[in-house]
C-alpha atoms as a PDB file:
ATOM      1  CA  UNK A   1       4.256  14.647 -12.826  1.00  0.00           C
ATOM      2  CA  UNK A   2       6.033  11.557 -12.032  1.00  0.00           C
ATOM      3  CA  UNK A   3       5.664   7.774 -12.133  1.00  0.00           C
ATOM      4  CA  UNK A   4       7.797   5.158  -9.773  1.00  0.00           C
ATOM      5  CA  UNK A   5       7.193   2.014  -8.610  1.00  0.00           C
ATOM      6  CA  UNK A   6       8.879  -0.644  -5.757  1.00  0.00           C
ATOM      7  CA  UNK A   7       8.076  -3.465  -4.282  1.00  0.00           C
ATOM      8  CA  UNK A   8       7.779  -3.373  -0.489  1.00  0.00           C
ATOM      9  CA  UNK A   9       7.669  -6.180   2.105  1.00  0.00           C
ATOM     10  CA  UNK A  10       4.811  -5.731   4.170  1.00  0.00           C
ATOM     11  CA  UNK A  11       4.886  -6.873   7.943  1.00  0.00           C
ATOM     12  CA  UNK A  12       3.503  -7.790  10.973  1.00  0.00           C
ATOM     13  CA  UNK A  13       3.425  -3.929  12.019  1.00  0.00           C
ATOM     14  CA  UNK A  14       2.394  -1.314  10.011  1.00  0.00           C
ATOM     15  CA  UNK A  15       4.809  -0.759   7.002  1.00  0.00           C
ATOM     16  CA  UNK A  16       4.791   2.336   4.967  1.00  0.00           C
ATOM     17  CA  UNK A  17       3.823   1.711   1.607  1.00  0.00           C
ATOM     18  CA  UNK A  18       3.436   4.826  -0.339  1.00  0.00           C
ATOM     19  CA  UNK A  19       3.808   9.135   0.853  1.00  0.00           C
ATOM     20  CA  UNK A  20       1.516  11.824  -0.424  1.00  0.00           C
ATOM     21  CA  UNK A  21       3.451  13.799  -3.206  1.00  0.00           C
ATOM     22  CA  UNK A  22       3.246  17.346  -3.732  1.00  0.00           C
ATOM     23  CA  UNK A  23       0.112  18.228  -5.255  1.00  0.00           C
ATOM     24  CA  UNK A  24      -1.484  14.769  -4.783  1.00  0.00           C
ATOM     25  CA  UNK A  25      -1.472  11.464  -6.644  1.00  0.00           C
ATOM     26  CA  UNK A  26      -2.644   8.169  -7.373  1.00  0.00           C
ATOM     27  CA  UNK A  27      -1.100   4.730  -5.490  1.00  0.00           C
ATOM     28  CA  UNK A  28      -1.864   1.414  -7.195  1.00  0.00           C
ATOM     29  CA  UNK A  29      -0.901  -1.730  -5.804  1.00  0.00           C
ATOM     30  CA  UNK A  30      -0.906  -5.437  -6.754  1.00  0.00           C
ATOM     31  CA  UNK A  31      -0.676  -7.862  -4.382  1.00  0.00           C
ATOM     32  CA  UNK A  32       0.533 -10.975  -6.187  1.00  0.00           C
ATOM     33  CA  UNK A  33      -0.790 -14.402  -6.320  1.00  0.00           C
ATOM     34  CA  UNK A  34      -0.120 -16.835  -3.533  1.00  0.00           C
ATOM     35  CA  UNK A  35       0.588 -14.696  -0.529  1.00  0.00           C
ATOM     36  CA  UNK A  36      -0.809 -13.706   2.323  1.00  0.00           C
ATOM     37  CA  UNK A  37      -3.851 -11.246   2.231  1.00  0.00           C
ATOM     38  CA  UNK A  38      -2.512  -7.763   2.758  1.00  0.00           C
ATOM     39  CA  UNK A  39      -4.730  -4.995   5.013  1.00  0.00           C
ATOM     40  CA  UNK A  40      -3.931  -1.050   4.051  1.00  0.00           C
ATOM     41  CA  UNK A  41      -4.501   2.091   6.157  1.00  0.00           C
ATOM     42  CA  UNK A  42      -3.485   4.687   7.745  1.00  0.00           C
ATOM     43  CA  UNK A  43      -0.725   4.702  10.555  1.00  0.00           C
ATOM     44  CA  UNK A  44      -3.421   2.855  13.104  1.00  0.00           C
ATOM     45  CA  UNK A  45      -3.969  -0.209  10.033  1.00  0.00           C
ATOM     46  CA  UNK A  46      -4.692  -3.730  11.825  1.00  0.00           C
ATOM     47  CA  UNK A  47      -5.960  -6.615  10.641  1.00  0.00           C
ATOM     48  CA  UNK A  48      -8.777  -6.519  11.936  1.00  0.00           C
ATOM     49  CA  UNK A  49     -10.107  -2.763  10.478  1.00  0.00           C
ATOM     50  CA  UNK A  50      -7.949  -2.726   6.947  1.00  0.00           C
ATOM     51  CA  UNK A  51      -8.748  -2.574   3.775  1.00  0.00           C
ATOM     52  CA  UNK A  52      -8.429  -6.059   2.807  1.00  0.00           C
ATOM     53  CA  UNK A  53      -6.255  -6.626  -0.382  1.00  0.00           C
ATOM     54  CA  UNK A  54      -6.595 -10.436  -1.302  1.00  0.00           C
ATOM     55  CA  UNK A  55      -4.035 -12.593  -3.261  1.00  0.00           C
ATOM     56  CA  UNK A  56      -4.035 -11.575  -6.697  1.00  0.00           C
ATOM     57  CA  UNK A  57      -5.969  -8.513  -6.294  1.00  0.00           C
ATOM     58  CA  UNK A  58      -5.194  -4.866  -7.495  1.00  0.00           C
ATOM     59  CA  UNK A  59      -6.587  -1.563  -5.620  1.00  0.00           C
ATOM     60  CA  UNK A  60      -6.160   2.001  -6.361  1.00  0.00           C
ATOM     61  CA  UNK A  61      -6.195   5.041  -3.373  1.00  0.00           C
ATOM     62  CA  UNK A  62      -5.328   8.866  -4.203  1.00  0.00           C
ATOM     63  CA  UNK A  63      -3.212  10.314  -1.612  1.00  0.00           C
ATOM     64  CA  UNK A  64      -3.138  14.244  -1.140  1.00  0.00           C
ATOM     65  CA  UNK A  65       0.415  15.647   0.046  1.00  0.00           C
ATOM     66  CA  UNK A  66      -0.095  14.409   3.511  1.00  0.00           C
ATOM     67  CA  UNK A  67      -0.954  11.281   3.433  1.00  0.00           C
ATOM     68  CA  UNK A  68       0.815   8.174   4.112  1.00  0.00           C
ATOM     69  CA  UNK A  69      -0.669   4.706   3.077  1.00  0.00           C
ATOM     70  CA  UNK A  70       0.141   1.977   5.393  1.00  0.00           C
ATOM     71  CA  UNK A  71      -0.174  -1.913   4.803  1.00  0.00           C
ATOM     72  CA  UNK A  72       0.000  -4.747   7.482  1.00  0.00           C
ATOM     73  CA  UNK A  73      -0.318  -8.654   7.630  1.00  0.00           C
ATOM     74  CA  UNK A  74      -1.046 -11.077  10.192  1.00  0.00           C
ATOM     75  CA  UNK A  75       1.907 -13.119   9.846  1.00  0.00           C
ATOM     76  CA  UNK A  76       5.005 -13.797   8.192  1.00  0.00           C
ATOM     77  CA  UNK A  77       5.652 -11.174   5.211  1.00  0.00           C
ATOM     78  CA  UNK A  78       4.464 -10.461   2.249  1.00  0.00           C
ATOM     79  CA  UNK A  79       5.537  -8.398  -0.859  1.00  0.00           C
ATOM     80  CA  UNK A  80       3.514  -5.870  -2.388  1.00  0.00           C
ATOM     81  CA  UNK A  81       3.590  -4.497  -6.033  1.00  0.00           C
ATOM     82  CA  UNK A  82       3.432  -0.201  -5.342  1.00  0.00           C
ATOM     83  CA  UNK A  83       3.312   2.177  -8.238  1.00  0.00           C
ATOM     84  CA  UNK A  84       2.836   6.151  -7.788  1.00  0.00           C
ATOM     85  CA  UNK A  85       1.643   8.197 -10.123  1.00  0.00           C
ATOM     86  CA  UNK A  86       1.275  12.352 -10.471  1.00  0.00           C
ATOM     87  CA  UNK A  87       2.270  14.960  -7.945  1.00  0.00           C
ATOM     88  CA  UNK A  88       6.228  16.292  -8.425  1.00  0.00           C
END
């Protein structure tokens, strides 16, 4: 098992935030306070069918090998908070 983290600057088109690792694993993220509100999916993410992660706010998605978790704003940028956790 392994454990990284990064912060990544989420745009105005869908940005890659965290790859499946081999044998799964857990992705937690922190958006921090005072940005903009941050939406997570898959490759199609929008704004408008995200999962809405709020200023401040933490959230927690297991990816299996072949997933990819995607993140998106409506304007600007924003930096997210990404630590991965398990798979190899």
């Amino acid at each position: 098992m392994s454990l990284n983290g990064s912060v990544v600057t989420v745009g105005t088109s869908a940005t890659v935030l965290a790859t499946g690792k081999t044998g799964a694993s857990w992705v937690y993220l922190h958006a921090p306070a005072g940005g903009n509100t941050i939406f997570v999916g898959p490759s199609t993410v929008t704004v408008a069918n995200g999962y809405e992660l709020h200023k401040g706010e933490t959230g927690t998605f297991w990816l299996a090998e072949t997933d990819v978790l995607y993140g998106i704003v409506a304007s600007a940028t924003q930096a997210l908070m990404v630590m991965q956790s398990g798979g190899r």
